[in-house]
Protein backbone atom coordinates (compact mmCIF):
# COMPACT_ATOMS: atom_id res chain seq x y z
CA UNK A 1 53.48 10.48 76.66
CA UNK A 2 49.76 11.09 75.69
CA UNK A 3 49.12 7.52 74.79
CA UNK A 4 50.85 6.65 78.25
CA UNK A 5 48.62 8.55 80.26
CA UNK A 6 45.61 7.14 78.32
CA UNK A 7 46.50 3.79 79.17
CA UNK A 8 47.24 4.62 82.93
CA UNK A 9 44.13 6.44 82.96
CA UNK A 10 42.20 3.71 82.01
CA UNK A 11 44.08 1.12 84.14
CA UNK A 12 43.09 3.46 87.09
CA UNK A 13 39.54 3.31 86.34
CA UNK A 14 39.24 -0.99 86.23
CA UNK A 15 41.44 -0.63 89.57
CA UNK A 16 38.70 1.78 91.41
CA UNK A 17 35.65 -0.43 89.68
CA UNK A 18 37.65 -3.48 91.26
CA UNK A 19 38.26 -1.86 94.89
CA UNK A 20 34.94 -0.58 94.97
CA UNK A 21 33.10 -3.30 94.31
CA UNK A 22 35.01 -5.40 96.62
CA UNK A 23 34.44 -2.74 99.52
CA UNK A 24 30.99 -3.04 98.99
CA UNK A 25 30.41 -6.21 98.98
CA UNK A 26 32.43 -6.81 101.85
CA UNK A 27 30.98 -4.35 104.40
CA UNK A 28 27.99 -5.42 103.88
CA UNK A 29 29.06 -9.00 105.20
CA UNK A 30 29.61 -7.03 108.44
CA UNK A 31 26.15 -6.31 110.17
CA UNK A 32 22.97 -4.47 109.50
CA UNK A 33 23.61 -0.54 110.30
CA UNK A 34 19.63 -0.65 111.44
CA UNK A 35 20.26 -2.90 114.22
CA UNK A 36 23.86 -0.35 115.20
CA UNK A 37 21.67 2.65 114.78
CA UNK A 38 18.70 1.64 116.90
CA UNK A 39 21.34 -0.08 119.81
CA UNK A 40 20.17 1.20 122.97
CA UNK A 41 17.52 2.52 121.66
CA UNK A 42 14.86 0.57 123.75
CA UNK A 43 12.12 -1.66 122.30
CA UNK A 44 12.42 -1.68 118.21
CA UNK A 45 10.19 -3.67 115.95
CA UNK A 46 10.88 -5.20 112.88
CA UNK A 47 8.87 -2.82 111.18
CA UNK A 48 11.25 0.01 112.27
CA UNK A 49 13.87 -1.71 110.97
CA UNK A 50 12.36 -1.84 107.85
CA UNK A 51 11.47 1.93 107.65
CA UNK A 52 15.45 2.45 108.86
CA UNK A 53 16.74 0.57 106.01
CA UNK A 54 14.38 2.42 103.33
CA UNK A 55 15.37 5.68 104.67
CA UNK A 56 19.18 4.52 104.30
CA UNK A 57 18.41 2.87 100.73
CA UNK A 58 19.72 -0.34 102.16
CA UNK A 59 16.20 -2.01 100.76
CA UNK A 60 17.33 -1.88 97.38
CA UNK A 61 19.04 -4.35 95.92
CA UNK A 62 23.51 -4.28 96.30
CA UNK A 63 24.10 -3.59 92.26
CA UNK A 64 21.41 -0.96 92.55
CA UNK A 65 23.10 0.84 95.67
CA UNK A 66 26.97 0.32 94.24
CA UNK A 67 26.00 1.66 90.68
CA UNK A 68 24.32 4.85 92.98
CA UNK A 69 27.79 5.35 94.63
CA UNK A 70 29.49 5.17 91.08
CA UNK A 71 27.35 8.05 89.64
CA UNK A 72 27.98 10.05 92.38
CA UNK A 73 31.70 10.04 92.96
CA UNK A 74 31.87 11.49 89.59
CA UNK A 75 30.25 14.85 90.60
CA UNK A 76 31.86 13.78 94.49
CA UNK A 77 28.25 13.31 95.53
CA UNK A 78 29.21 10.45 98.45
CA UNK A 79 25.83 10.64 100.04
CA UNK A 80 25.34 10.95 103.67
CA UNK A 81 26.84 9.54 106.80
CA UNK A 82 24.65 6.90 108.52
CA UNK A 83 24.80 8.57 111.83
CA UNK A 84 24.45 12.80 112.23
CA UNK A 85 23.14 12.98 108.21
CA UNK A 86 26.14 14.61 107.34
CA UNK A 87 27.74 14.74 103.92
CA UNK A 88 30.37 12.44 103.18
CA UNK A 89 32.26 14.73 101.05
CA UNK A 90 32.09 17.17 103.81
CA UNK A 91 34.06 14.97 106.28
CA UNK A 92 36.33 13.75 103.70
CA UNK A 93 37.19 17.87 102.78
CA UNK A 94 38.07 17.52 106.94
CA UNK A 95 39.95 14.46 107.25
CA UNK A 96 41.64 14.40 103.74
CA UNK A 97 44.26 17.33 104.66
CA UNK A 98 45.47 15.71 108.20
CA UNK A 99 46.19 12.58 106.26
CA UNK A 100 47.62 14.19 103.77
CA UNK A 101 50.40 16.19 106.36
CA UNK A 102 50.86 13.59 108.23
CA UNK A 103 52.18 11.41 105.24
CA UNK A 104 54.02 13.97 103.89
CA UNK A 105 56.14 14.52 107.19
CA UNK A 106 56.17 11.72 108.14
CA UNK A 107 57.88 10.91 104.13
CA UNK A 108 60.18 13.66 104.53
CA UNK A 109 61.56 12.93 107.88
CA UNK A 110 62.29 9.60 106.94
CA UNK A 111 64.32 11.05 103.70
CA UNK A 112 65.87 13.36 105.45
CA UNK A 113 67.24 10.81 108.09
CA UNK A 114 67.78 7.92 105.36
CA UNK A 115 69.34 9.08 102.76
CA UNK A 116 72.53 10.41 104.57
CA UNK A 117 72.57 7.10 106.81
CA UNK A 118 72.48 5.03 103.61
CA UNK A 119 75.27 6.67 102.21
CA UNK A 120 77.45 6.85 104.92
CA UNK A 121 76.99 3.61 105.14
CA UNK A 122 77.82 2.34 101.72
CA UNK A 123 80.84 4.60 101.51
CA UNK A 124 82.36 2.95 105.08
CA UNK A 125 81.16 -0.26 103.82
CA UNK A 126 82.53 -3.17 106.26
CA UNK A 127 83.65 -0.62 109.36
CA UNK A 128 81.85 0.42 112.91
CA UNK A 129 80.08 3.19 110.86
CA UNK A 130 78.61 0.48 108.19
CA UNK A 131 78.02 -1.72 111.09
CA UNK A 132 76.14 0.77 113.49
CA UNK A 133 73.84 2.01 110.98
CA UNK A 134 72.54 -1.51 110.10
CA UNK A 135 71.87 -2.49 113.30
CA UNK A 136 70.29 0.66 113.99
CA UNK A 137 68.07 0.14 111.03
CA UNK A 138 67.19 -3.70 112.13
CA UNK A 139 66.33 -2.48 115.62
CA UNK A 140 63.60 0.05 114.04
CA UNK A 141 62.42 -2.95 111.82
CA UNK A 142 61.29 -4.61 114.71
CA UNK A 143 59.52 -1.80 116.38
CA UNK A 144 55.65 -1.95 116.16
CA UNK A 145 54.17 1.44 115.13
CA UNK A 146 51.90 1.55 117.89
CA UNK A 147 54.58 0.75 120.45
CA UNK A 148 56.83 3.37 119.40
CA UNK A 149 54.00 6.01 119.07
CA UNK A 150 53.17 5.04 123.25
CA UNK A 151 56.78 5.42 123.96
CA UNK A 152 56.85 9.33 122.55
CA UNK A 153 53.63 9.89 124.14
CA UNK A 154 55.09 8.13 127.28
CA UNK A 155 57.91 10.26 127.12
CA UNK A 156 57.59 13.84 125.49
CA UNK A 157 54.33 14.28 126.14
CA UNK A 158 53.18 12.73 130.26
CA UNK A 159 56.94 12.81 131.42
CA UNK A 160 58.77 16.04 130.00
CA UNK A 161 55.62 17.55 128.88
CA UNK A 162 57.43 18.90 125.65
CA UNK A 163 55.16 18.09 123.40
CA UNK A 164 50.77 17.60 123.22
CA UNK A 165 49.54 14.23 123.34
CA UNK A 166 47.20 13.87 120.93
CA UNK A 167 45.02 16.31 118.43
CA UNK A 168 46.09 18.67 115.77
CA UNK A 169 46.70 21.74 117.16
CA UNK A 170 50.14 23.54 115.49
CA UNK A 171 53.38 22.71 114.38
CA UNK A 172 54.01 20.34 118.17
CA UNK A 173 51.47 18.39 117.20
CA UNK A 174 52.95 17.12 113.96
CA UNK A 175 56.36 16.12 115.72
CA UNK A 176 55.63 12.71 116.81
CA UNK A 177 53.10 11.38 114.75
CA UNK A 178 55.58 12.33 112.22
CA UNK A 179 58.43 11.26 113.48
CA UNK A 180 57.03 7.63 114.63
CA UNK A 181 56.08 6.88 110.92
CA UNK A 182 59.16 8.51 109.74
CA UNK A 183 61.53 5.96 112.11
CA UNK A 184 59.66 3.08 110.92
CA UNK A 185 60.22 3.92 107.58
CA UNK A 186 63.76 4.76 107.62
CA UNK A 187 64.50 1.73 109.07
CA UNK A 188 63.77 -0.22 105.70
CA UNK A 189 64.93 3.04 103.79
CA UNK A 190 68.40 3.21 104.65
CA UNK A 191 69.21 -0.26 103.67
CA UNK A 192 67.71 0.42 100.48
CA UNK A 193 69.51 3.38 100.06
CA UNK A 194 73.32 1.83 100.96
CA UNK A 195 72.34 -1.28 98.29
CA UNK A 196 71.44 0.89 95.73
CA UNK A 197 74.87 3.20 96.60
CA UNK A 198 77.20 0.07 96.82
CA UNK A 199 76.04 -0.75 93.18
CA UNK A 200 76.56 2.76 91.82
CA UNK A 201 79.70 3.62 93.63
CA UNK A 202 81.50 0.73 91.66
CA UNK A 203 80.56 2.17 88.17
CA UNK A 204 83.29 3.70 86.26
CA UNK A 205 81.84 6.95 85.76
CA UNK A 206 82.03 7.15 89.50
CA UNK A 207 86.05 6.79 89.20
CA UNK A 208 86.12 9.04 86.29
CA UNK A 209 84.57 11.92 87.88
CA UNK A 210 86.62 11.08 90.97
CA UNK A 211 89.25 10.88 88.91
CA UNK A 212 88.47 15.02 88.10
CA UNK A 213 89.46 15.98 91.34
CA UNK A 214 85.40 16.44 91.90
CA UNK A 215 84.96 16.76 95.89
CA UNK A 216 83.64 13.88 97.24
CA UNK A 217 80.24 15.54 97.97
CA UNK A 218 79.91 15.97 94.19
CA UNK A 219 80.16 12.21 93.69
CA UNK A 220 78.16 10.84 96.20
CA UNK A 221 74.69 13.58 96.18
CA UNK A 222 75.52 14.87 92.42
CA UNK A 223 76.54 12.02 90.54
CA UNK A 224 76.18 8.78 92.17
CA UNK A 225 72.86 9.74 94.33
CA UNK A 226 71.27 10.90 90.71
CA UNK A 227 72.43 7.56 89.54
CA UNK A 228 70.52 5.81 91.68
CA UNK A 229 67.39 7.76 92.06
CA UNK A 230 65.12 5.49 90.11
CA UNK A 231 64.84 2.74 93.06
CA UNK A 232 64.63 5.10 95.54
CA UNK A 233 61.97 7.22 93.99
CA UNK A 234 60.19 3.69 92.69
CA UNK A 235 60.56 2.83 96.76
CA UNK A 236 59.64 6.35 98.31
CA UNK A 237 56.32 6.84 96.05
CA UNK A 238 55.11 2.87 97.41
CA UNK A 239 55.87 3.99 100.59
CA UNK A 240 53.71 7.27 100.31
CA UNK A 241 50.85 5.07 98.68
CA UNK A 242 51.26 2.61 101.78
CA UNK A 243 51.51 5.40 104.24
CA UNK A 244 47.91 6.76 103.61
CA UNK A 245 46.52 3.80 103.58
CA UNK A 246 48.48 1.97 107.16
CA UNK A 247 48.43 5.25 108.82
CA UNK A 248 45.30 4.10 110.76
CA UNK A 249 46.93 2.86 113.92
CA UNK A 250 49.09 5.93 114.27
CA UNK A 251 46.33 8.19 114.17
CA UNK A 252 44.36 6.19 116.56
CA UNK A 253 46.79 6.77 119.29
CA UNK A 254 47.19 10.42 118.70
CA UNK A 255 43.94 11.39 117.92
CA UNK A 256 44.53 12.63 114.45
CA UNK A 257 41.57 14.04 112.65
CA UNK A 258 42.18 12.05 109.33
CA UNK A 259 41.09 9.48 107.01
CA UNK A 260 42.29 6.82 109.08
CA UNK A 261 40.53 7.66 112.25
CA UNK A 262 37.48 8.64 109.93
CA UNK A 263 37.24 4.72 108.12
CA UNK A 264 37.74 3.27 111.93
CA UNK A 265 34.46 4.71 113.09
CA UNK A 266 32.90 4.00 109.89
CA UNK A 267 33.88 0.33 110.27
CA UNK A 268 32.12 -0.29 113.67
CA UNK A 269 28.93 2.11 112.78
CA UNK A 270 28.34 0.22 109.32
CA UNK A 271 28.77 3.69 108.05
CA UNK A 272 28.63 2.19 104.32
CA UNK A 273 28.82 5.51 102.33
CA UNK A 274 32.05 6.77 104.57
CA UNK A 275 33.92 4.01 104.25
CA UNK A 276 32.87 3.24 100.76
CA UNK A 277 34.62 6.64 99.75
CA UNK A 278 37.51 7.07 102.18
CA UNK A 279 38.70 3.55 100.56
CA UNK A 280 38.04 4.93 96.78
CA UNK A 281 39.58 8.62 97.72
CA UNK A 282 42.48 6.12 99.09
CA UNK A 283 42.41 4.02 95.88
CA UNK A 284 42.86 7.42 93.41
CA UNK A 285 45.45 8.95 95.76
CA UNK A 286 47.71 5.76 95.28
CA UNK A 287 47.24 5.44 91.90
CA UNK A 288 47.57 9.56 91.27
CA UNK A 289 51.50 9.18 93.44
CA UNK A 290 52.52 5.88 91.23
CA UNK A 291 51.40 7.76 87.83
CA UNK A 292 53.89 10.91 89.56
CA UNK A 293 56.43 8.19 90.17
CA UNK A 294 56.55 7.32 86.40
CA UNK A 295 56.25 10.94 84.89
CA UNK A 296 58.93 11.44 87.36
CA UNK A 297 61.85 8.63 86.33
CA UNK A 298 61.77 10.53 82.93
CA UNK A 299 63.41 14.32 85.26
CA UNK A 300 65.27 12.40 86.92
CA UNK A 301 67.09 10.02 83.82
CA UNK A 302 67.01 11.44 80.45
CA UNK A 303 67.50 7.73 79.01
CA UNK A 304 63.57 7.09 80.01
CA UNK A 305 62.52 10.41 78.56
CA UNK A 306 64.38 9.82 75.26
CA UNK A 307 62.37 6.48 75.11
């Protein structure tokens, strides 16, 4: 196990160098933050410019500025935010947890709503149950995020008034942001989860321990459901990784305080040093849940532990 983490350890390390230096090159493709900072700002010489971009440390040269923002995200020195001064790793330590909730219920919901569906619909396999719950599940494939998040809003929150718009204020305000990311996801979820049933329900062991008189709960969450796990949980920590890192558009229409809303505004102020370490806290946080997804194939089947 030691030697395993090693070598994911140091795999995770090439991955941030990689994602990091490809951020930063690339944003810096994007415009001159002098020229967004001084917008409006009247007449501005090129000399002001100049002084902008030395105050900014945008004068030195890009290897000089990257290996800067290396050395600091080991003691989680980001630097400062282009516009207000303030420190990166102070927003981040603000936006991080809202991300981090969101994802999480938004995860949960969808497991919650999936994993039943999928197995009711592998063990009616071919009837109007079966049938139902796929289409249901192709009809929330072709829902756009941002469509379905409108339509809550439309509804819960401007018609019935049941729920606040937008913000992060309480438990309400988790319920649709949560629930919009958990449909889309159990849409693709609950096929997954009736594929990966169908093959285990045909394994012998499955006939055996019906076979015991075992109630047919037992079978399906005890014995078959374990069975099965590895996909799921293979499936479940991708979709966690993706989650925090597509959430963008769902925050946008509610408002929500996180990472996603943070890296927006960063994008169209050339706020280098914000989005430079939203995208690398992003980057550590998907690695970190696939390095949980491996540690965790060994709980859930002793045949990966043993080798």
């Amino acid at each position: 196990m030691a030697g395993f983490l090693i070598k994911r350890f140091l795999q995770a390390i090439f991955v941030v160098i990689v994602v990091t230096l490809i951020v930063a090159f690339a944003i810096r493709l994007t415009g001159d933050p002098a020229l967004m900072l001084t917008q409006g700002a009247g007449s501005v010489t090129e000399a002001d410019l100049v002084r902008i971009r030395e105050a900014l440390g945008l004068n030195q040269p890009f290897l000089v500025q990257y290996f800067g923002f290396i050395k600091g995200l080991f003691t989680l020195d980001f630097g400062r935010s282009f516009l207000g001064g303030t420190k990166v790793s102070t927003l981040l330590a603000a936006a991080l947890p809202a991300t981090l909730l969101l994802a999480f219920s938004s995860l949960i919901v969808s497991i919650a709503i999936s994993i039943p569906l999928g197995i009711k619909a592998a063990t009616a396999r071919g009837k109007w149950a079966d049938q139902a719950i796929r289409i249901l599940s192709l009809v929330g494939l072709s829902f756009p995020n941002f469509w379905l998040a409108l339509m809550l809003v439309l509804l819960f929150a401007i018609t019935l008034k049941w729920l606040p718009p937008s913000g992060m204020n309480g438990f309400e305000s988790f319920i649709m942001p949560a629930v919009t990311m958990g449909i889309i996801l159990t849409a693709t979820n609950v096929r997954l989860v009736r594929t990966a049933m169908l093959e285990t329900l045909n394994s012998q062991y499955i006939m055996v321990a019906r076979a015991k008189g075992l109630s047919e709960n037992v079978v399906l969450y005890k014995h078959a459901l374990r069975n099965c796990a590895i996909p799921l949980i293979t499936y479940f920590g991708l979709q966690f990784g993706g989650l925090l890192g597509g959430i963008v558009v769902v925050e946008r229409v509610f408002n929500w305080p996180g990472l996603g809303t943070l890296a927006f505004d960063a994008v169209g102020a050339r706020d280098y040093p914000v989005l430079q370490a939203v995208i690398t806290v992003l980057s550590l946080m998907i690695i970190g849940v696939n390095l949980l997804v491996d540690i965790a194939y060994g709980l859930v089947d002793p045949r990966i532990r043993t080798e």
